[in-house]
N, C-alpha and C. Protein backbone atom coordinates (compact mmCIF):
# COMPACT_ATOMS: atom_id res chain seq x y z
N UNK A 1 40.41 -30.87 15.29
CA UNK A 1 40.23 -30.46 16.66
C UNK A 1 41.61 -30.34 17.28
N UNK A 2 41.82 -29.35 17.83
CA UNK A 2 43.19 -29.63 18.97
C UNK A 2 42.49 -29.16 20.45
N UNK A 3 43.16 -30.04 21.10
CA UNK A 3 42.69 -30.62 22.67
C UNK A 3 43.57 -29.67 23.58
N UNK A 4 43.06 -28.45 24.42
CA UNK A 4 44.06 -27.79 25.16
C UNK A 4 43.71 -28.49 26.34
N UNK A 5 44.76 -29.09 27.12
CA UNK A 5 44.51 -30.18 28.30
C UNK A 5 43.36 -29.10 29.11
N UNK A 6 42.63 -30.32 29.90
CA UNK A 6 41.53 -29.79 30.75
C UNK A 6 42.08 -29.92 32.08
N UNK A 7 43.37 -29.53 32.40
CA UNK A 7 43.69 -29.64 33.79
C UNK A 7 43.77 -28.60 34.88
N UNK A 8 42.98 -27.98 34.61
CA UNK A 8 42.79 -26.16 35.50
C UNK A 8 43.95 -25.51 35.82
N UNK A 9 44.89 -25.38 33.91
CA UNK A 9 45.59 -24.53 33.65
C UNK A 9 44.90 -23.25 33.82
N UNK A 10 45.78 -22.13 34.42
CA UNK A 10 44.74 -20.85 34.47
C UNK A 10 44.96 -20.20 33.49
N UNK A 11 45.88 -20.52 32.33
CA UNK A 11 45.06 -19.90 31.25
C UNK A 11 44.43 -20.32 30.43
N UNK A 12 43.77 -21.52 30.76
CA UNK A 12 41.87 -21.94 30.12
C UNK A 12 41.80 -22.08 30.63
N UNK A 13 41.39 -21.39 32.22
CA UNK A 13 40.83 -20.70 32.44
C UNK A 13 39.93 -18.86 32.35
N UNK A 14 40.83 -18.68 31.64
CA UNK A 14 40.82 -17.14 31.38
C UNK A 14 39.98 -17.01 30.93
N UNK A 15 39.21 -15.56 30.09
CA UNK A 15 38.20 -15.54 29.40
C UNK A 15 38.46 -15.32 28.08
N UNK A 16 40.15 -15.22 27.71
CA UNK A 16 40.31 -15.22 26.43
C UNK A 16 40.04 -16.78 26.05
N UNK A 17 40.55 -18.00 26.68
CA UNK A 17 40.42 -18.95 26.19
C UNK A 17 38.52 -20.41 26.18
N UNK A 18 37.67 -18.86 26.51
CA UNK A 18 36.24 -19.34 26.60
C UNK A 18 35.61 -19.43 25.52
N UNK A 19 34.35 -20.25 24.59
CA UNK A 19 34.13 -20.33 23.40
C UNK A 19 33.86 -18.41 22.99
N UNK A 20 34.76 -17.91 22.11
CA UNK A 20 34.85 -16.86 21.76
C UNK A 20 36.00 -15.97 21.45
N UNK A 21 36.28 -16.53 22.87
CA UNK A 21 37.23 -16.05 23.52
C UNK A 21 38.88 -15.62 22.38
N UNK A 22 39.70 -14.45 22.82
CA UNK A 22 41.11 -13.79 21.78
C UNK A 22 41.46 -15.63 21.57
N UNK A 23 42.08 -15.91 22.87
CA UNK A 23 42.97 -16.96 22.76
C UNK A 23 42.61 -18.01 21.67
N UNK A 24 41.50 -18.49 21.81
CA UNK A 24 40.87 -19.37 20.81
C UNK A 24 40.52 -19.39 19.99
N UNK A 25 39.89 -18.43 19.22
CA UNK A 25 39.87 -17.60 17.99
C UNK A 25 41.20 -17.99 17.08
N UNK A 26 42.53 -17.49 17.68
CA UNK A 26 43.80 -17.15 17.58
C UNK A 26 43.78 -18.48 17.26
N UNK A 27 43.73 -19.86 18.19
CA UNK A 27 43.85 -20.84 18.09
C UNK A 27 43.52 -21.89 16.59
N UNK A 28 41.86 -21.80 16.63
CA UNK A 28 41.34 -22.23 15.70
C UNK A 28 41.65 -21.87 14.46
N UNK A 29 41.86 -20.73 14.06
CA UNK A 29 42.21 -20.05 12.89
C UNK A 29 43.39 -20.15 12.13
N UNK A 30 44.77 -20.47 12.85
CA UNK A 30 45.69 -21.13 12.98
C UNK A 30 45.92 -22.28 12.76
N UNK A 31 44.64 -23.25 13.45
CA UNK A 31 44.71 -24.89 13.22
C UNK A 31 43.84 -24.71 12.24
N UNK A 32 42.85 -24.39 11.94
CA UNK A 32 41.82 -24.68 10.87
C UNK A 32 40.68 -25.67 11.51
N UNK A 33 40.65 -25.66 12.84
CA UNK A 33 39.77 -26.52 13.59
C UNK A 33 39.39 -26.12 14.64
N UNK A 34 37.84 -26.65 14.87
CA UNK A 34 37.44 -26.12 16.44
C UNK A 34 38.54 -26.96 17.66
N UNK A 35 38.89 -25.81 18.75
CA UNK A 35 39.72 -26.00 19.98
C UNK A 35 38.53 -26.70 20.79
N UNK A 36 38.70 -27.43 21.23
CA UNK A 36 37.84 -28.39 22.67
C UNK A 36 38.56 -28.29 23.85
N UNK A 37 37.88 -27.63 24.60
CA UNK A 37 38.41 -27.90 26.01
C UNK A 37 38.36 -29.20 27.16
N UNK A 38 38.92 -29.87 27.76
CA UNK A 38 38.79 -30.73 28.42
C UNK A 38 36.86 -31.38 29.03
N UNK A 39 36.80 -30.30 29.83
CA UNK A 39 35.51 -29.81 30.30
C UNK A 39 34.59 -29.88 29.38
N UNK A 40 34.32 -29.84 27.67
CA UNK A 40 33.65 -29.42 26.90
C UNK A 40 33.10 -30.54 26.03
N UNK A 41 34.19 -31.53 26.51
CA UNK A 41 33.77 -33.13 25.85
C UNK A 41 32.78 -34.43 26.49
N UNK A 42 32.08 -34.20 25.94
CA UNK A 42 30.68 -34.69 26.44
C UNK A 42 30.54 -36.18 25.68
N UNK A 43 31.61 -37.52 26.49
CA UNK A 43 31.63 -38.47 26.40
C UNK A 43 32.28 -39.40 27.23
N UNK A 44 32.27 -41.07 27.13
CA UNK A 44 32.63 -41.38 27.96
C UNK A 44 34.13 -41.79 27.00
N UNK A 45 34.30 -41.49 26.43
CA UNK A 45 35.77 -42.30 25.99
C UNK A 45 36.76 -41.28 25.13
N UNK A 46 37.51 -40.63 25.62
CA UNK A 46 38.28 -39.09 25.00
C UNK A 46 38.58 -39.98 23.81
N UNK A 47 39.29 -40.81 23.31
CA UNK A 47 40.02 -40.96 22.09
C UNK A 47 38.70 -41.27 21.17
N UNK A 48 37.40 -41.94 21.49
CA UNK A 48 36.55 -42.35 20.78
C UNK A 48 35.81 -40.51 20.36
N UNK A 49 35.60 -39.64 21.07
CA UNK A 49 35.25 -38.27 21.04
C UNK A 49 36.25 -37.59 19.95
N UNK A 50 37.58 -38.07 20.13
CA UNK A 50 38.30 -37.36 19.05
C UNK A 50 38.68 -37.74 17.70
N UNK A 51 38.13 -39.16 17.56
CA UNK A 51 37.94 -39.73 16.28
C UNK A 51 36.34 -39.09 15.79
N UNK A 52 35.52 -39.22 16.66
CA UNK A 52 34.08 -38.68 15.90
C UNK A 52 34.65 -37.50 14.82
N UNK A 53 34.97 -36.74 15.74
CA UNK A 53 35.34 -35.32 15.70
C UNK A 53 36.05 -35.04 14.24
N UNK A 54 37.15 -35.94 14.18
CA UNK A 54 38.02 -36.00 12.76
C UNK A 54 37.16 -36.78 11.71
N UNK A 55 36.20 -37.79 11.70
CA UNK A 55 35.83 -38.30 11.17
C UNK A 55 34.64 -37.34 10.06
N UNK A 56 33.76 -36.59 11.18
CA UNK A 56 32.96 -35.65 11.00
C UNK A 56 33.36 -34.38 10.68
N UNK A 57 34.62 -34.35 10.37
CA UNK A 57 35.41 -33.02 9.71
C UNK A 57 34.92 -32.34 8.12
N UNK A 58 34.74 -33.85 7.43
CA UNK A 58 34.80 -33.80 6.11
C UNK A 58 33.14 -34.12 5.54
């Protein structure tokens, strides 16, 4: 996973950087991992969300 901060940078905001989206595409493909947006993490504890995440890679 790589984490593009969720701080209402306006460019994620854009619509390149929306699930689909040029920017992220570009992103993922590059890292070899899904991009998460701030907004998109649906937990109460970010570092515990980004261990699932790596854990559940393999």
């Amino acid at each position: 996973m790589i984490r593009l901060g969720g701080d209402g940078c306006s460019d994620l905001n854009s619509p390149a950087a929306a699930v689909g989206g040029a920017m992220r595409r570009l992103v993922e493909q590059v890292g070899g991992m899904p991009v998460v947006v701030g907004n998109e993490i649906q937990s109460d504890s970010l570092h515990a969300a980004i261990m699932e995440k790596i854990c559940n890679a393999w």
